[in-house]
C-alpha atoms as a PDB file:
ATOM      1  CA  UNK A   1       6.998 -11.561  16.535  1.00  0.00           C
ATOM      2  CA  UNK A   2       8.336  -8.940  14.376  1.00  0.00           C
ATOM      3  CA  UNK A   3       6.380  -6.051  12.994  1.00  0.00           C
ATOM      4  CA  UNK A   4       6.713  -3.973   9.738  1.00  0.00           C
ATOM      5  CA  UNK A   5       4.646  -0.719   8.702  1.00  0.00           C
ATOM      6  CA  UNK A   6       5.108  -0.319   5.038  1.00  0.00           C
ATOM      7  CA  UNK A   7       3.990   2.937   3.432  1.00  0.00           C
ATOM      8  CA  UNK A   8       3.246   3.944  -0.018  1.00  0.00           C
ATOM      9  CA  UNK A   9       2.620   7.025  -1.509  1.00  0.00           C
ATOM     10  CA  UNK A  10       1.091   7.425  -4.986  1.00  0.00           C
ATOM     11  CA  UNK A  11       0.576  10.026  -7.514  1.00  0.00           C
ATOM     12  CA  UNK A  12      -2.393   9.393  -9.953  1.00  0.00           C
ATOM     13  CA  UNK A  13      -1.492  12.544 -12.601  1.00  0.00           C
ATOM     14  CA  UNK A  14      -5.108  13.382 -14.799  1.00  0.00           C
ATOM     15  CA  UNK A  15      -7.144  11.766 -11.512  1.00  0.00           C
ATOM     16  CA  UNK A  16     -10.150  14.113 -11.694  1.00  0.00           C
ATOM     17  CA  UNK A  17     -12.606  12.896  -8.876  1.00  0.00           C
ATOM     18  CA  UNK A  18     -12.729  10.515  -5.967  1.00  0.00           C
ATOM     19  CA  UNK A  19     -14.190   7.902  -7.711  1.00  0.00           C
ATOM     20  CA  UNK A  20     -11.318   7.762 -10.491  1.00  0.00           C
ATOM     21  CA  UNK A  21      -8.984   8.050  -7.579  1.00  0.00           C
ATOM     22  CA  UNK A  22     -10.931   4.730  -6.104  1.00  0.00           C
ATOM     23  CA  UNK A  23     -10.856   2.994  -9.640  1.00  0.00           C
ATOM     24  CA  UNK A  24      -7.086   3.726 -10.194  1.00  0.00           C
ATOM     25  CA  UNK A  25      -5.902   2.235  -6.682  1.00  0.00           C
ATOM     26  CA  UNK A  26      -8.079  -0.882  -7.260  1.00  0.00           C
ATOM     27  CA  UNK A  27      -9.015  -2.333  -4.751  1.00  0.00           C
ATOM     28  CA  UNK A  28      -5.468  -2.828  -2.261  1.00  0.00           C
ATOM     29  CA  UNK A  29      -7.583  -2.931   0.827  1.00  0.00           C
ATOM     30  CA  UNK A  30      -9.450  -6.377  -0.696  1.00  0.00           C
ATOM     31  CA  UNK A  31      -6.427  -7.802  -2.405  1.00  0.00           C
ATOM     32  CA  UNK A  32      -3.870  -7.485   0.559  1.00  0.00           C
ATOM     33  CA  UNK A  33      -6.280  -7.778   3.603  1.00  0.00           C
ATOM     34  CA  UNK A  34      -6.936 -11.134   2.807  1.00  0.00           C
ATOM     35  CA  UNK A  35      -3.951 -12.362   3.800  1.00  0.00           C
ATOM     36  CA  UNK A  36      -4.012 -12.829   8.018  1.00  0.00           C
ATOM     37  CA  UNK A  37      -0.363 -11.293   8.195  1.00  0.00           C
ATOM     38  CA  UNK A  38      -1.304  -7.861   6.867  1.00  0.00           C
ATOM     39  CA  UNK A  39      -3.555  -4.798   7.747  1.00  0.00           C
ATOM     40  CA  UNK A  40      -4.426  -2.407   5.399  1.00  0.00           C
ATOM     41  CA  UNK A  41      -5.956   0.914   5.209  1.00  0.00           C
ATOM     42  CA  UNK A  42      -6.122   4.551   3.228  1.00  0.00           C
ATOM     43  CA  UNK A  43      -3.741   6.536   5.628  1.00  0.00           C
ATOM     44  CA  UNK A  44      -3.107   9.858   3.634  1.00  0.00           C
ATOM     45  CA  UNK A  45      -4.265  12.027   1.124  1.00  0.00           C
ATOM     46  CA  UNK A  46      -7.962  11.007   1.066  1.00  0.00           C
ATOM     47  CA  UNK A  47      -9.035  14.383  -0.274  1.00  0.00           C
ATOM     48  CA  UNK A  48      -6.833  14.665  -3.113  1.00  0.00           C
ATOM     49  CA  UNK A  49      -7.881  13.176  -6.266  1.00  0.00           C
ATOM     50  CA  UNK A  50      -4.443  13.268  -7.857  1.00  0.00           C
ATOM     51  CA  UNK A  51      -2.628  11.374  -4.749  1.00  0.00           C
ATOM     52  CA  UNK A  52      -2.924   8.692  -2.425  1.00  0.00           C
ATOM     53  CA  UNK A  53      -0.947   7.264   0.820  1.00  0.00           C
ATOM     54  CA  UNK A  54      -1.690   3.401   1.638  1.00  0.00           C
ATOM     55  CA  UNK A  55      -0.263   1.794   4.587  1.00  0.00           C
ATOM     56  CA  UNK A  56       0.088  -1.935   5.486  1.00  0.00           C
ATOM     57  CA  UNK A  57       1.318  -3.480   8.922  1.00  0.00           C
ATOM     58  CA  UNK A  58       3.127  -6.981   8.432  1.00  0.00           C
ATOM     59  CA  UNK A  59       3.916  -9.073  10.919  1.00  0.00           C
ATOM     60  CA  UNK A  60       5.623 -12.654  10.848  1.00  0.00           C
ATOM     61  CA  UNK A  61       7.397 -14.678  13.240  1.00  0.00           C
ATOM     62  CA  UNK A  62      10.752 -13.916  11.581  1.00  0.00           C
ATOM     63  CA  UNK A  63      12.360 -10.399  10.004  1.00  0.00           C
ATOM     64  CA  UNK A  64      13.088 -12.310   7.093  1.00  0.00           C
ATOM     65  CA  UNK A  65       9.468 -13.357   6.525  1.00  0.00           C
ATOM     66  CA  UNK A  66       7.970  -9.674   7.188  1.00  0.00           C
ATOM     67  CA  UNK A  67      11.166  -8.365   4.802  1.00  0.00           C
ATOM     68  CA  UNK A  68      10.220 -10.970   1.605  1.00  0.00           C
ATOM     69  CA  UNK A  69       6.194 -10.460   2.502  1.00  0.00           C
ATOM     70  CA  UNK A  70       6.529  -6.402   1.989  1.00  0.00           C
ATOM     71  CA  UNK A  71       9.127  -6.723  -0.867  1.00  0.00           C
ATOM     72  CA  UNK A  72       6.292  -9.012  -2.258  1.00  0.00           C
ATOM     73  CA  UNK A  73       3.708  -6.716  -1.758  1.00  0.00           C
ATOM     74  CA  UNK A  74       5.830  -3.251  -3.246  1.00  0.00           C
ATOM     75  CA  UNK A  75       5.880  -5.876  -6.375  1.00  0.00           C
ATOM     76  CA  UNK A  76       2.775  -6.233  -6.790  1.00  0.00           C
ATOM     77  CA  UNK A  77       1.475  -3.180  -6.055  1.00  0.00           C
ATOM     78  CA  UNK A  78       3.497  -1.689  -9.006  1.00  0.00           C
ATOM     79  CA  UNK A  79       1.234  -4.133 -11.602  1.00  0.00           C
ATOM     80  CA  UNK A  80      -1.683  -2.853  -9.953  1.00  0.00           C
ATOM     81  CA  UNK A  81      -2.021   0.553  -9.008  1.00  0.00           C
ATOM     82  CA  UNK A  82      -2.630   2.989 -12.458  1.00  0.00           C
ATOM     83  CA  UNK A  83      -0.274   5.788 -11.118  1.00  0.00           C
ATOM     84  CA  UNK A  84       3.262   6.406  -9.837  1.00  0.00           C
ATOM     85  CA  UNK A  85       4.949   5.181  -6.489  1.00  0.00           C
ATOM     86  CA  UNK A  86       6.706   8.202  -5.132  1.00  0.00           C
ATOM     87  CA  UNK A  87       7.712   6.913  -1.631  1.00  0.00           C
ATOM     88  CA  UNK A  88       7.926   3.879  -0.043  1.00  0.00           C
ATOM     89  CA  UNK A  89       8.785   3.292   3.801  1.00  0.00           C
ATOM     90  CA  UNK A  90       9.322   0.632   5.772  1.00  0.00           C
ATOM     91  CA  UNK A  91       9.313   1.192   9.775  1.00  0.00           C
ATOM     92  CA  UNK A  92      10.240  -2.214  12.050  1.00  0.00           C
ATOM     93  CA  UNK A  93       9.061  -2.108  15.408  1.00  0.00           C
END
């Protein structure tokens, strides 16, 4: 088993309330959680309107299948979230 933790930080510049914030991320908890492979969850900045931190475990039965599963997930995140991507990480355990 092999194990990523991919991290994402956002900014979200004119984000003026919690709810925007919630709008502008849309929904990465329901579109990436489906997948059995991958846990999701808010993991920084929840009080800041104009910022946002997601994180997402992978795991796969190769390194090459967790590398091309988060590479496919930075992609995709970049179509959906309405902000900027100012960090991304990627931890194997």
């Amino acid at each position: 088993m092999h194990i990523a933790i991919l991290t994402i930080t956002f900014t979200l510049p004119g984000c003026a309330s919690l709810k925007e914030k919630r709008t502008r991320v849309g929904g990465l908890h329901q579109r990436f959680g489906k997948n059995p492979a991958v846990a999701v969850c808010e993991s920084g900045e929840l009080d800041r309107h104009d910022a946002s931190e997601w994180s997402l475990v992978v795991v796969q039965t190769s390194k090459r299948e967790v590398e091309s599963l988060c590479a496919q997930i930075e992609d995709k995140i970049q179509g959906i979230v309405d902000g900027r991507i100012m960090n991304i990480e990627r931890e194997f355990i």
